[in-house]
C-alpha atoms as a PDB file:
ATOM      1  CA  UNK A   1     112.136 231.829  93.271  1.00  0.00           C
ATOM      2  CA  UNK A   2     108.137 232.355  93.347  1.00  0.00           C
ATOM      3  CA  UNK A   3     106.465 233.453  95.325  1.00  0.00           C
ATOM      4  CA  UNK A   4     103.673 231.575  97.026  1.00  0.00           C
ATOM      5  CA  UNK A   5      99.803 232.864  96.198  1.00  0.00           C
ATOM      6  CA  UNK A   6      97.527 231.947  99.393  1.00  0.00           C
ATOM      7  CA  UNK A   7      93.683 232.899 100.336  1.00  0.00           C
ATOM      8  CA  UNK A   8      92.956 235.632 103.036  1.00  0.00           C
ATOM      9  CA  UNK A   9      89.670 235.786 104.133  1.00  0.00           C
ATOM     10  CA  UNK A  10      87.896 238.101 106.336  1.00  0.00           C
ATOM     11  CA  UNK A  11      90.716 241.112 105.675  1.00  0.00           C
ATOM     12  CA  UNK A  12      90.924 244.417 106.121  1.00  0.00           C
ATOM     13  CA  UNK A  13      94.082 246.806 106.049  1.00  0.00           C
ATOM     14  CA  UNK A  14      95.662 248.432 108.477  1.00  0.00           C
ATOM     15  CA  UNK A  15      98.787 250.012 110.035  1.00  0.00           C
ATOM     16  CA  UNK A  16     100.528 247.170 110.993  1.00  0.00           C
ATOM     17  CA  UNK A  17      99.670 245.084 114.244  1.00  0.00           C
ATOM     18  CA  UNK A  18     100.659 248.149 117.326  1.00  0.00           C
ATOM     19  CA  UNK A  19      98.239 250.718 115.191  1.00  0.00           C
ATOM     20  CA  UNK A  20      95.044 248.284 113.541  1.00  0.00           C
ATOM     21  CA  UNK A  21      93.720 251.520 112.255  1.00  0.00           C
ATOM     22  CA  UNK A  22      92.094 251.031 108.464  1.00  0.00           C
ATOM     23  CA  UNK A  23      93.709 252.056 105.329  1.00  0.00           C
ATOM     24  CA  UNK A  24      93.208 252.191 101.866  1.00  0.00           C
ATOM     25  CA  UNK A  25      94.651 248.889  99.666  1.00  0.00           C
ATOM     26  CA  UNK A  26      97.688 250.454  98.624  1.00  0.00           C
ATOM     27  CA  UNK A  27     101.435 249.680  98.980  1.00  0.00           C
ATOM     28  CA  UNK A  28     103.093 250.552 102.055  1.00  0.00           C
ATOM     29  CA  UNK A  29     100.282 249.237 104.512  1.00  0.00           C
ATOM     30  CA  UNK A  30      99.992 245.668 106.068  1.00  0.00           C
ATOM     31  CA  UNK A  31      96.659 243.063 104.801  1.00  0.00           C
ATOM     32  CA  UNK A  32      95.619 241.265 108.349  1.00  0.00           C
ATOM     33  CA  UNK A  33      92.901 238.504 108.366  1.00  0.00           C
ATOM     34  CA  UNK A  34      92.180 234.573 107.647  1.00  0.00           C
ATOM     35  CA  UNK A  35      94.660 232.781 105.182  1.00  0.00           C
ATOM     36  CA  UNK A  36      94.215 229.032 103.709  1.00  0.00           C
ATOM     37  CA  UNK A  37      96.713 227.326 101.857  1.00  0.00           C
ATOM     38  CA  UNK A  38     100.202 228.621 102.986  1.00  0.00           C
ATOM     39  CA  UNK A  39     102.631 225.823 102.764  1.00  0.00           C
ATOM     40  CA  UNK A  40     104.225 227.109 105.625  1.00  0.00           C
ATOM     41  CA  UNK A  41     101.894 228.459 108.022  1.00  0.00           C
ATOM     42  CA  UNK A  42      98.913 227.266 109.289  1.00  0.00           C
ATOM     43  CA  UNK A  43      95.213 228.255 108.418  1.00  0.00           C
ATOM     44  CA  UNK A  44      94.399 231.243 110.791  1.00  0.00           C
ATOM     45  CA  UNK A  45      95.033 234.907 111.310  1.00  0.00           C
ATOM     46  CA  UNK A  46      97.673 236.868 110.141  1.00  0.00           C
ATOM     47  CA  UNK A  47      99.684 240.131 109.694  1.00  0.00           C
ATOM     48  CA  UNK A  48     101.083 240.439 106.735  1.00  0.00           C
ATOM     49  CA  UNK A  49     104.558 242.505 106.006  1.00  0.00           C
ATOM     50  CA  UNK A  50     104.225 245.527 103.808  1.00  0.00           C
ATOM     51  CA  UNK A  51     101.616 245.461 100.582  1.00  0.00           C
ATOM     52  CA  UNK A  52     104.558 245.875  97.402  1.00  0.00           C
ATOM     53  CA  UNK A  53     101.875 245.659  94.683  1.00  0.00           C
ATOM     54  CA  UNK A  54      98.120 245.801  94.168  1.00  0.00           C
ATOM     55  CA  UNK A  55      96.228 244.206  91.269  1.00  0.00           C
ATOM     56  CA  UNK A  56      92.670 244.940  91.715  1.00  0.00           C
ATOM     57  CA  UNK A  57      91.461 243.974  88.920  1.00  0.00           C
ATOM     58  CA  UNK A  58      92.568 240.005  89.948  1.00  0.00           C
ATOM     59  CA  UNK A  59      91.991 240.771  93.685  1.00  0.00           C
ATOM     60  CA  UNK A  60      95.826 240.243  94.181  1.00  0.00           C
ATOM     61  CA  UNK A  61      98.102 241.875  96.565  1.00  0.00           C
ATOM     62  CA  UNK A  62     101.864 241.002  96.964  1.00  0.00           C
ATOM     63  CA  UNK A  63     103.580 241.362  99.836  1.00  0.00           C
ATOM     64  CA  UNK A  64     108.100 240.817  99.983  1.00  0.00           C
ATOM     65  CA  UNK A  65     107.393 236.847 100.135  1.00  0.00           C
ATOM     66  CA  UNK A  66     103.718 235.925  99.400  1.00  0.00           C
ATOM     67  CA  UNK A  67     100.923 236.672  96.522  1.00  0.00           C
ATOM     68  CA  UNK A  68      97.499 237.322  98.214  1.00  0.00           C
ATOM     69  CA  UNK A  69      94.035 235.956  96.540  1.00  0.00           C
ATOM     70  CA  UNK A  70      91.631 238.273  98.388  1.00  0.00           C
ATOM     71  CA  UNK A  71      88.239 236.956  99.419  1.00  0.00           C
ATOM     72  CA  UNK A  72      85.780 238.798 101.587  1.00  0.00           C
ATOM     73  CA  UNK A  73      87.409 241.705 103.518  1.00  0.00           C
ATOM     74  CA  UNK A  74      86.393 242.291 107.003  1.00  0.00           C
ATOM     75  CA  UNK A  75      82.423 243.104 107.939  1.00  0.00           C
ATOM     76  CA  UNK A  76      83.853 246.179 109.549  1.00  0.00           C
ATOM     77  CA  UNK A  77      86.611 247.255 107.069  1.00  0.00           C
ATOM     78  CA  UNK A  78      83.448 246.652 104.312  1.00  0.00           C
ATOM     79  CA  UNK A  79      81.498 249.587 106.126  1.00  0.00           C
ATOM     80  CA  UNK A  80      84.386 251.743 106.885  1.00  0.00           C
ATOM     81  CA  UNK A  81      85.447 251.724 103.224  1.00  0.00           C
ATOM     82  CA  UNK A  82      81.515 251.956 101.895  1.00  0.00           C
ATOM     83  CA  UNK A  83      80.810 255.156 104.459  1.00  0.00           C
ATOM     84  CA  UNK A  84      84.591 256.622 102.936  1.00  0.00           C
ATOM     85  CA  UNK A  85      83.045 256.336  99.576  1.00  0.00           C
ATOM     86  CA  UNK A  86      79.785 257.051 100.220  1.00  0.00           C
ATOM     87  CA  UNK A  87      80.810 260.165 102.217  1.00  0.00           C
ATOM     88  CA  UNK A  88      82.935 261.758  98.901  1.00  0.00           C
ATOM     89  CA  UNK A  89      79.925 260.794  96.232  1.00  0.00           C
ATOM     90  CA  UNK A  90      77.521 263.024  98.751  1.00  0.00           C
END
């Protein structure tokens, strides 16, 4: 079976929902924020389970049941990733 690929807006990634703390996009951690287009859920906010697989280059991320289209992440997990960056080019 396939799995479904729905929009997330307004992400970021984090620990899971007890411990929002950021985290890099990498397997292991949770996507929260805006999806659109889930044939079983409804439009609004979410916690997703664990990240399995990361394609940036498509701006995909695959959790155990669903196939993520990233839009725009999070204002605030924007900054926190650009002052991480910014702070090891320095």
């Amino acid at each position: 079976m396939s799995k479904p690929t729905v929009n997330i807006e307004n992400w970021s990634v984090v620990d899971g929902v007890m411990s929002p703390a950021f985290r890099d996009l990498e397997p292991g951690w949770r996507l929260t924020g805006t999806i659109f287009g889930h044939a079983e859920l409804p439009n609004g906010i979410i916690y997703t389970s664990a990240i399995v697989r990361v394609d940036a280059a498509n701006g995909l991320v695959e959790t155990h049941n669903t196939i993520y289209r990233l839009g725009q992440a999070s204002n605030e997990y924007a900054r926190w990733d650009w002052e991480r960056w910014a702070a090891r080019t320095a």
